[in-house]
ModelCIF file with pLDDT and N, C-alpha, C, O atoms, coordinates in Angstrom:
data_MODEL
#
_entry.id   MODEL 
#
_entity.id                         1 
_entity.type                       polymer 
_entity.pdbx_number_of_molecules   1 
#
_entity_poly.entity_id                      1 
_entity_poly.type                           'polypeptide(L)' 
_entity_poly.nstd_linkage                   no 
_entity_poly.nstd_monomer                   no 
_entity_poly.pdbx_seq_one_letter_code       
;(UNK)(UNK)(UNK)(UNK)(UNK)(UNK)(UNK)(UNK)(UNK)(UNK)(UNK)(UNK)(UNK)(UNK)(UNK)(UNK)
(UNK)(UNK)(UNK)(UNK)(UNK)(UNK)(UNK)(UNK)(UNK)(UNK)(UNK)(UNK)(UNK)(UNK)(UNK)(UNK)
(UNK)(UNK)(UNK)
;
_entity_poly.pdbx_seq_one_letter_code_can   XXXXXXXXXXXXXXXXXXXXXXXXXXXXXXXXXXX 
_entity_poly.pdbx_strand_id                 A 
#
loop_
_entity_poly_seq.entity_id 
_entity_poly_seq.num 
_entity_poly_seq.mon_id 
_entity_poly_seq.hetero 
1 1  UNK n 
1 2  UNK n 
1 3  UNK n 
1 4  UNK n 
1 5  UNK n 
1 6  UNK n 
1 7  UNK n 
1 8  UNK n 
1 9  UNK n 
1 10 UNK n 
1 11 UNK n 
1 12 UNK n 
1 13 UNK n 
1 14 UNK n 
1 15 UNK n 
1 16 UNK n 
1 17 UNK n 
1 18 UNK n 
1 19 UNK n 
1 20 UNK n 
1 21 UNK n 
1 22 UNK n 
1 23 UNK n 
1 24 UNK n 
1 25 UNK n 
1 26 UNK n 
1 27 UNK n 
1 28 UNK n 
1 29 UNK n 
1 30 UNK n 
1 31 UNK n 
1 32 UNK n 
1 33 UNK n 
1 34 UNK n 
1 35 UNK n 
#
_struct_asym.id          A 
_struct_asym.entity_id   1 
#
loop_
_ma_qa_metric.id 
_ma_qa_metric.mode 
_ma_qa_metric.name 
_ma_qa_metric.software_group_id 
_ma_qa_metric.type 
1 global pLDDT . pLDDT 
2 local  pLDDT . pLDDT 
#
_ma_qa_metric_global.metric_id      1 
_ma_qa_metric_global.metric_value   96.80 
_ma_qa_metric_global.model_id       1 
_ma_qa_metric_global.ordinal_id     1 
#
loop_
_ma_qa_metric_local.label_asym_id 
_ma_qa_metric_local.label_comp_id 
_ma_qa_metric_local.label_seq_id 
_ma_qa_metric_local.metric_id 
_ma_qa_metric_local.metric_value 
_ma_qa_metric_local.model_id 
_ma_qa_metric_local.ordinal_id 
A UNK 1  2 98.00 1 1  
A UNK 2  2 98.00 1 2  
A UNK 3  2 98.00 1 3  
A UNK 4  2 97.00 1 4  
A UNK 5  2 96.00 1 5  
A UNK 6  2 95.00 1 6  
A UNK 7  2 95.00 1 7  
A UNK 8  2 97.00 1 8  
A UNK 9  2 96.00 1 9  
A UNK 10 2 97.00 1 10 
A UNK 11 2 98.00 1 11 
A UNK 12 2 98.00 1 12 
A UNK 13 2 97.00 1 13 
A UNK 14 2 98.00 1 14 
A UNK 15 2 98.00 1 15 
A UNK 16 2 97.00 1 16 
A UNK 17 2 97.00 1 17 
A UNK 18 2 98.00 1 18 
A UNK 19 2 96.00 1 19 
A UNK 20 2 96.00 1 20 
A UNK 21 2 97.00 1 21 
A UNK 22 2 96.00 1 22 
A UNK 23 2 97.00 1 23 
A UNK 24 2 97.00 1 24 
A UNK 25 2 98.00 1 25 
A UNK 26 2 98.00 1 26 
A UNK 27 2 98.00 1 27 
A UNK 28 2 98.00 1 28 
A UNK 29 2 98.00 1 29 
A UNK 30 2 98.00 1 30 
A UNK 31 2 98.00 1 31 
A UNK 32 2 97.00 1 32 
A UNK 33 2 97.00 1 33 
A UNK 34 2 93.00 1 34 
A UNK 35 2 88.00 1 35 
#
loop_
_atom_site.group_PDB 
_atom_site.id 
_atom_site.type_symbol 
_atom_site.label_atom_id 
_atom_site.label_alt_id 
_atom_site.label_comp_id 
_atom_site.label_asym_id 
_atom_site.label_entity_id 
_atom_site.label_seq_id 
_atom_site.pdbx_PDB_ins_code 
_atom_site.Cartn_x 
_atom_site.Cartn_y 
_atom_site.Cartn_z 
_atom_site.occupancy 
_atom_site.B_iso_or_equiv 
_atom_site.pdbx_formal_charge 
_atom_site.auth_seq_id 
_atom_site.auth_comp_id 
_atom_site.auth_asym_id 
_atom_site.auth_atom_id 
_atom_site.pdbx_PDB_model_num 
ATOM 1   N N  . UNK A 1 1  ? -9.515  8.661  -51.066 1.00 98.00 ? 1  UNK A N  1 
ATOM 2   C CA . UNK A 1 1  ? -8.837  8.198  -49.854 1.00 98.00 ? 1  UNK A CA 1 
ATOM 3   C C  . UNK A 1 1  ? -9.848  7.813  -48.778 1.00 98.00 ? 1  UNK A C  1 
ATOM 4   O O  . UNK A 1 1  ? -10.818 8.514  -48.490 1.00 98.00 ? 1  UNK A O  1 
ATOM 5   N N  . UNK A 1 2  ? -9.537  6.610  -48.188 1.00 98.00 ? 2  UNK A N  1 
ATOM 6   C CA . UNK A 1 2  ? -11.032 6.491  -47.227 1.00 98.00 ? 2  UNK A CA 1 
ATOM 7   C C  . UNK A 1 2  ? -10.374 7.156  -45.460 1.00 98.00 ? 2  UNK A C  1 
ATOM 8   O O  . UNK A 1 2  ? -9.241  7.410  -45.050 1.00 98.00 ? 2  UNK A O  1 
ATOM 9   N N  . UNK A 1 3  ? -11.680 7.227  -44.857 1.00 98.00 ? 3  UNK A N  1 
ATOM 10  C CA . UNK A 1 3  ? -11.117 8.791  -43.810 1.00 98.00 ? 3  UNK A CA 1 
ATOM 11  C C  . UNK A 1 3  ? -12.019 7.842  -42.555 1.00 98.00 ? 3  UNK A C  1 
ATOM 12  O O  . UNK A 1 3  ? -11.845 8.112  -41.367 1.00 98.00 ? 3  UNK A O  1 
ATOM 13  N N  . UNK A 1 4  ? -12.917 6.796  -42.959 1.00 97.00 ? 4  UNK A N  1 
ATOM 14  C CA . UNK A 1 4  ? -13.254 6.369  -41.436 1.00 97.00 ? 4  UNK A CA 1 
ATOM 15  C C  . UNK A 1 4  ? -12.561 5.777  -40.610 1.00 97.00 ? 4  UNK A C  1 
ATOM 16  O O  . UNK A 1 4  ? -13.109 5.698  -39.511 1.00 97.00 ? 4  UNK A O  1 
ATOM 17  N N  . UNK A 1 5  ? -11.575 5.322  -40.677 1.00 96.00 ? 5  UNK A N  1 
ATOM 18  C CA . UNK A 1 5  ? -10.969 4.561  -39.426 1.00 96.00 ? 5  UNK A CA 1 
ATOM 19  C C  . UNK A 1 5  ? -11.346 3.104  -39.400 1.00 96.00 ? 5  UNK A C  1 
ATOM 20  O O  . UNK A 1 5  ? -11.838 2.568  -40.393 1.00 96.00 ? 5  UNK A O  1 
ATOM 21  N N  . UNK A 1 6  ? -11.099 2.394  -38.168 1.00 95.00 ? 6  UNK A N  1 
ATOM 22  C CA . UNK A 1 6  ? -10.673 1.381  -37.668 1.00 95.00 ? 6  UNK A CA 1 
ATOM 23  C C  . UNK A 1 6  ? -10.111 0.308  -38.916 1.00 95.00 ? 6  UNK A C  1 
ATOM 24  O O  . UNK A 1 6  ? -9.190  -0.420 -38.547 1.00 95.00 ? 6  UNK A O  1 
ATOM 25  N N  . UNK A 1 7  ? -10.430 0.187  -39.915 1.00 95.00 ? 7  UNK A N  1 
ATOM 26  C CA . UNK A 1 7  ? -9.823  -0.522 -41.108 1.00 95.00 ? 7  UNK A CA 1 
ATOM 27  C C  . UNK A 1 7  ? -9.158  0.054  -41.627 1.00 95.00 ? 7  UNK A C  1 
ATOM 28  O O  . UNK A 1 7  ? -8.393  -0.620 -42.317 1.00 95.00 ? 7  UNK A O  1 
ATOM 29  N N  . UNK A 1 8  ? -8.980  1.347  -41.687 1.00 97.00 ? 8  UNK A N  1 
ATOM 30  C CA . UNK A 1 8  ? -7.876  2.263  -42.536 1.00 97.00 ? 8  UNK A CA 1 
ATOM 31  C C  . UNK A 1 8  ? -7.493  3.078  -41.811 1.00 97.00 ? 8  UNK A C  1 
ATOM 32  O O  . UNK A 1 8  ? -7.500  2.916  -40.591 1.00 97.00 ? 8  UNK A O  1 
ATOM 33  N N  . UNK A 1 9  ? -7.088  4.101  -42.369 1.00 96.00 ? 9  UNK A N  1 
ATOM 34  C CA . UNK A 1 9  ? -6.347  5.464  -41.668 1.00 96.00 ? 9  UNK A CA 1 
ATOM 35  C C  . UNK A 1 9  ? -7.663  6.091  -41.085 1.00 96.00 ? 9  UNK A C  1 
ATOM 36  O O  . UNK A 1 9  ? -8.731  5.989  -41.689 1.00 96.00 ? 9  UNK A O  1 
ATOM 37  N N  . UNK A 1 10 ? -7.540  6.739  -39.894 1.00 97.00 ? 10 UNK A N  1 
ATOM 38  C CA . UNK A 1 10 ? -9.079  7.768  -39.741 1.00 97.00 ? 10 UNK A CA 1 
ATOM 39  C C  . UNK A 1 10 ? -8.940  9.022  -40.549 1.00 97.00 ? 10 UNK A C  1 
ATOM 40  O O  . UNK A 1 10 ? -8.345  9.018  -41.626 1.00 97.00 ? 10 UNK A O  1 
ATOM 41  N N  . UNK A 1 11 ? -9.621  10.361 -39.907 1.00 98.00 ? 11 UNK A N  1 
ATOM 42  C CA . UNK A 1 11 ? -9.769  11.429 -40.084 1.00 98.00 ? 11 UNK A CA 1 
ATOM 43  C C  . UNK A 1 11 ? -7.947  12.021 -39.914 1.00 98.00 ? 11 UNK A C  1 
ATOM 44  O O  . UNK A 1 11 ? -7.566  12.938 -40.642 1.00 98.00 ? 11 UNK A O  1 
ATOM 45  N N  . UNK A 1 12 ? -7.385  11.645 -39.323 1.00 98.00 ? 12 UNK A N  1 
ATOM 46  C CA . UNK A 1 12 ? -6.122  12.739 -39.044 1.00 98.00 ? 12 UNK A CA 1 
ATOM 47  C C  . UNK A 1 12 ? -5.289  12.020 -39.788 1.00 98.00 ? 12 UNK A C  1 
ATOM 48  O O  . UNK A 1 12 ? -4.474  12.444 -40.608 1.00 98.00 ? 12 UNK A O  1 
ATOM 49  N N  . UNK A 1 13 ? -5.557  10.707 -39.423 1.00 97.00 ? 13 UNK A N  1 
ATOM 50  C CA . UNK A 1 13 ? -3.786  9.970  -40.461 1.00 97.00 ? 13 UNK A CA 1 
ATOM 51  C C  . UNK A 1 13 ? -4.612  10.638 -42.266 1.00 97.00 ? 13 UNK A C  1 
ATOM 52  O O  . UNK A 1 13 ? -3.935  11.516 -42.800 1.00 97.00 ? 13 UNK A O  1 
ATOM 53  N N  . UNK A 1 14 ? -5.459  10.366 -42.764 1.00 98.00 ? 14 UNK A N  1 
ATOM 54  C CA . UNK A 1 14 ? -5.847  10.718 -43.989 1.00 98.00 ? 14 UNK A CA 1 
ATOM 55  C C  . UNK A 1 14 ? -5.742  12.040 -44.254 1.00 98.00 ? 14 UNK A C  1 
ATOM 56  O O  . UNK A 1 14 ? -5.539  12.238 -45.452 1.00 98.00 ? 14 UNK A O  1 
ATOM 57  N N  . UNK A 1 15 ? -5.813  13.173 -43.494 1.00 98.00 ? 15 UNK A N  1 
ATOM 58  C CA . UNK A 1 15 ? -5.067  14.281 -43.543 1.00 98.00 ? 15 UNK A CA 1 
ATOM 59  C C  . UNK A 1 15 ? -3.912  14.709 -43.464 1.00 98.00 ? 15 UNK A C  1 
ATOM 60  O O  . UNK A 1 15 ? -3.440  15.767 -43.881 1.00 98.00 ? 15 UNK A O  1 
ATOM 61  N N  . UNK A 1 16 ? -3.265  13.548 -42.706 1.00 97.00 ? 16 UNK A N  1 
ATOM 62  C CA . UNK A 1 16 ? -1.909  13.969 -42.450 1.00 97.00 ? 16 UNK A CA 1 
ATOM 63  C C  . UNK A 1 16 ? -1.098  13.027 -44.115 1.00 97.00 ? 16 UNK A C  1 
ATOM 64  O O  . UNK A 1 16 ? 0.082   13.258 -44.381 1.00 97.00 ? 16 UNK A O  1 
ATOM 65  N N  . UNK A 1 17 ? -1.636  12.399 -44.695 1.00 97.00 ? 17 UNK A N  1 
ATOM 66  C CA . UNK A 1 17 ? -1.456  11.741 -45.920 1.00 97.00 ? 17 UNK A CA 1 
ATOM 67  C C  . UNK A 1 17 ? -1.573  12.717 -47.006 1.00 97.00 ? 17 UNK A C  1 
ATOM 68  O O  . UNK A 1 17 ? -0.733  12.976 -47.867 1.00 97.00 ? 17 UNK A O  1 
ATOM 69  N N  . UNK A 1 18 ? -2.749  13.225 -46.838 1.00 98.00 ? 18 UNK A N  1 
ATOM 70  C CA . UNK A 1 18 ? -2.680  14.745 -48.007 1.00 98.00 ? 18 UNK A CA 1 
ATOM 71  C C  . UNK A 1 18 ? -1.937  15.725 -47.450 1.00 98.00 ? 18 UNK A C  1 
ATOM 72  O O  . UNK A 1 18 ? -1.770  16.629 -48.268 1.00 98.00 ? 18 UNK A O  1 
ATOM 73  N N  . UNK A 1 19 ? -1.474  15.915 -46.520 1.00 96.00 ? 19 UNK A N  1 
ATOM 74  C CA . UNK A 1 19 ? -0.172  17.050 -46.640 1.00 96.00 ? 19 UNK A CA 1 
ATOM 75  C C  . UNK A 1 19 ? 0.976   16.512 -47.178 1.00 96.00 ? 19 UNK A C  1 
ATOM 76  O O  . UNK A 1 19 ? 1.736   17.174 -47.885 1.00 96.00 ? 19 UNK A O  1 
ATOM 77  N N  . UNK A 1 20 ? 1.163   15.307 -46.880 1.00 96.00 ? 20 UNK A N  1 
ATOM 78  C CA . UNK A 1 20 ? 2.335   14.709 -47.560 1.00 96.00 ? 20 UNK A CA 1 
ATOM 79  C C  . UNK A 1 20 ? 2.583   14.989 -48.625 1.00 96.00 ? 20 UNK A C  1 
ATOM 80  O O  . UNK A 1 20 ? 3.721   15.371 -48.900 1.00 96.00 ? 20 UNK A O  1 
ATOM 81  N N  . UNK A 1 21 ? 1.250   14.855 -49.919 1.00 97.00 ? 21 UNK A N  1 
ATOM 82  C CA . UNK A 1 21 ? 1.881   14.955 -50.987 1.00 97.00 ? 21 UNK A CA 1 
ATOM 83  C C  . UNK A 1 21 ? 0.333   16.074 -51.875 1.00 97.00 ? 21 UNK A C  1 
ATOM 84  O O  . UNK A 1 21 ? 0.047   15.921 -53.063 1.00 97.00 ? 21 UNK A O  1 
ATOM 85  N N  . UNK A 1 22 ? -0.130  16.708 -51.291 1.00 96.00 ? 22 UNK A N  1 
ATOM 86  C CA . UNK A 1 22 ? -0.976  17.687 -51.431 1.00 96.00 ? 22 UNK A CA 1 
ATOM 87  C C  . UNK A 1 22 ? -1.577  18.004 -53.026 1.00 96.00 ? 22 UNK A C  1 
ATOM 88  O O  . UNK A 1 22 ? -1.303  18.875 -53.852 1.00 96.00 ? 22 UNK A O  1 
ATOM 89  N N  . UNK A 1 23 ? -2.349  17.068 -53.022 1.00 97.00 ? 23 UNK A N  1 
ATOM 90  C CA . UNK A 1 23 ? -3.302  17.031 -54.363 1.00 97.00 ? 23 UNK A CA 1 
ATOM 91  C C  . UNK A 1 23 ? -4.148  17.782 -54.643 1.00 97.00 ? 23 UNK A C  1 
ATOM 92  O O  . UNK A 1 23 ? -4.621  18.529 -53.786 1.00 97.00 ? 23 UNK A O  1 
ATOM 93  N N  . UNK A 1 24 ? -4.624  17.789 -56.088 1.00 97.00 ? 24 UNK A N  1 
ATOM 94  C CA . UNK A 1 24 ? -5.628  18.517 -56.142 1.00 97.00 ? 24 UNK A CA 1 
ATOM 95  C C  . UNK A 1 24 ? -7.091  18.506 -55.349 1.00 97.00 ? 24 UNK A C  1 
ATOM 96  O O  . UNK A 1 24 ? -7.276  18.809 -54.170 1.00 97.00 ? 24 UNK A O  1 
ATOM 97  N N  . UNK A 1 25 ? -7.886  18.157 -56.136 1.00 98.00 ? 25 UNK A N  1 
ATOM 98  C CA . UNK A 1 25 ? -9.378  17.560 -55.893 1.00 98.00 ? 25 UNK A CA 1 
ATOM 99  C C  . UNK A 1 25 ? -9.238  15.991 -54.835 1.00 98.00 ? 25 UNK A C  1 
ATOM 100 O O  . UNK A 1 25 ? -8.794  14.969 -55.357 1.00 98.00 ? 25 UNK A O  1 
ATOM 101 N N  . UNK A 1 26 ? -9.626  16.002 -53.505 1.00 98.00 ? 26 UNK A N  1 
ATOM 102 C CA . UNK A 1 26 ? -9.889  14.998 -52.394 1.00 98.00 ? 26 UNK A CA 1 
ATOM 103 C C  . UNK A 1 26 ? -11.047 14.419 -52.356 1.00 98.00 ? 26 UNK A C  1 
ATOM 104 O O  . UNK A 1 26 ? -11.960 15.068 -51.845 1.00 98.00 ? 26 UNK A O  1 
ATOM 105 N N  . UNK A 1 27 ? -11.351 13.000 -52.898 1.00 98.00 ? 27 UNK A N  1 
ATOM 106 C CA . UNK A 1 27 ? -12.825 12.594 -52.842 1.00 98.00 ? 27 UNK A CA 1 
ATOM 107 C C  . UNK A 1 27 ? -13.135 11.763 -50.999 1.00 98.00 ? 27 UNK A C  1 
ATOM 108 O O  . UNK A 1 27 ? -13.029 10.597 -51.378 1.00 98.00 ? 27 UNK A O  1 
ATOM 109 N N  . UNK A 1 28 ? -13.291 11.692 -50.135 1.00 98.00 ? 28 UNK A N  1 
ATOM 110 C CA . UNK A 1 28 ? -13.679 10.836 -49.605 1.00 98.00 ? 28 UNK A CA 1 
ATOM 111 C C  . UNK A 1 28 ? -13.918 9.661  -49.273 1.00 98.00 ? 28 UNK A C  1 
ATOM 112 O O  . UNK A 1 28 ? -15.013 10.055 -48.872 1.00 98.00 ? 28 UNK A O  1 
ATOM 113 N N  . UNK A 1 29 ? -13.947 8.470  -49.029 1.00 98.00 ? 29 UNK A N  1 
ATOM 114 C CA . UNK A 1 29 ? -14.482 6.871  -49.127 1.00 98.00 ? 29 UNK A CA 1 
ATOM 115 C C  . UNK A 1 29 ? -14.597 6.258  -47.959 1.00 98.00 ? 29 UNK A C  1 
ATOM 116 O O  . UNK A 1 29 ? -14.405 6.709  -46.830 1.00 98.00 ? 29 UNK A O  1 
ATOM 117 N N  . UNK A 1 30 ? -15.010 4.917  -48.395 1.00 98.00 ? 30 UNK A N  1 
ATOM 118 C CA . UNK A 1 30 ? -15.296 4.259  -47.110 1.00 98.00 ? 30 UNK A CA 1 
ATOM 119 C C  . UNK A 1 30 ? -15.550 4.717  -45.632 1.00 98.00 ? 30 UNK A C  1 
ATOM 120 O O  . UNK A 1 30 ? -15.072 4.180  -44.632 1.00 98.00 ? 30 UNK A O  1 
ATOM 121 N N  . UNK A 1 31 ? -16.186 5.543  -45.657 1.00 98.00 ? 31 UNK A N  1 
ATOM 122 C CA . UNK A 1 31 ? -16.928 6.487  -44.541 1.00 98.00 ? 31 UNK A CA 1 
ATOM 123 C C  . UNK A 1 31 ? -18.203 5.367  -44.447 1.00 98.00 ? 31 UNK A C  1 
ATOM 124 O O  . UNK A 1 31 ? -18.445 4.372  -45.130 1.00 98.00 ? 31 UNK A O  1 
ATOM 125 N N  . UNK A 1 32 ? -18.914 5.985  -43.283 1.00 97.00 ? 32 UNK A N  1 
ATOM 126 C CA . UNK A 1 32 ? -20.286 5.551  -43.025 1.00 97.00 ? 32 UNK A CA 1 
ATOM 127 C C  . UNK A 1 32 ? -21.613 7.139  -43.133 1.00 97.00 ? 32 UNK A C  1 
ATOM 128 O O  . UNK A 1 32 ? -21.248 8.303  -43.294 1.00 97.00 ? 32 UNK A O  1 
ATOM 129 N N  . UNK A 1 33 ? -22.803 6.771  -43.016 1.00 97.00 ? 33 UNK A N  1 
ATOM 130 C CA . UNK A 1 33 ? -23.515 7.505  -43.261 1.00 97.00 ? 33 UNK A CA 1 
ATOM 131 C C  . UNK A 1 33 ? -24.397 7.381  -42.266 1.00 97.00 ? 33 UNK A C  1 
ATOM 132 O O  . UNK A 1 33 ? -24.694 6.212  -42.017 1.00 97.00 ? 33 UNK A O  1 
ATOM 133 N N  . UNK A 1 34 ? -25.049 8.416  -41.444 1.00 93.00 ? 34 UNK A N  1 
ATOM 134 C CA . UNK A 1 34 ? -26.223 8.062  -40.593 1.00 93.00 ? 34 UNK A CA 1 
ATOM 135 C C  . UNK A 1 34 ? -27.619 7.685  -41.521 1.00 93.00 ? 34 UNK A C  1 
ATOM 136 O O  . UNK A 1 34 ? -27.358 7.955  -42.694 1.00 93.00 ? 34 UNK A O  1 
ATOM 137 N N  . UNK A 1 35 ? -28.769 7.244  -41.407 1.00 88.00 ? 35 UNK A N  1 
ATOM 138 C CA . UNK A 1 35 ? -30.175 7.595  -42.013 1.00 88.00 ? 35 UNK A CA 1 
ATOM 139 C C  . UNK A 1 35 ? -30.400 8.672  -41.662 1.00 88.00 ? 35 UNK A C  1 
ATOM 140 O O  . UNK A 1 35 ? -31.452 9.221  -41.990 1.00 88.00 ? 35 UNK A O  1 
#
């Protein structure tokens, strides 16, 4: 599920998506990374 925001759901809508239907194992995506 991607969790950064402005193109997708952020941090809370993507959480509030896994309570909806509460899966096992949650990978992350389309995030950014500092160096």
């Amino acid at each position: 599920i991607p969790v950064g925001g402005f193109y997708t759901v952020d941090a809370k809508e993507a959480k509030r998506i896994l309570e909806q239907i509460n899966p096992g194992i949650v990978i992350p995506m389309h995030f950014r990374k500092e160096e």
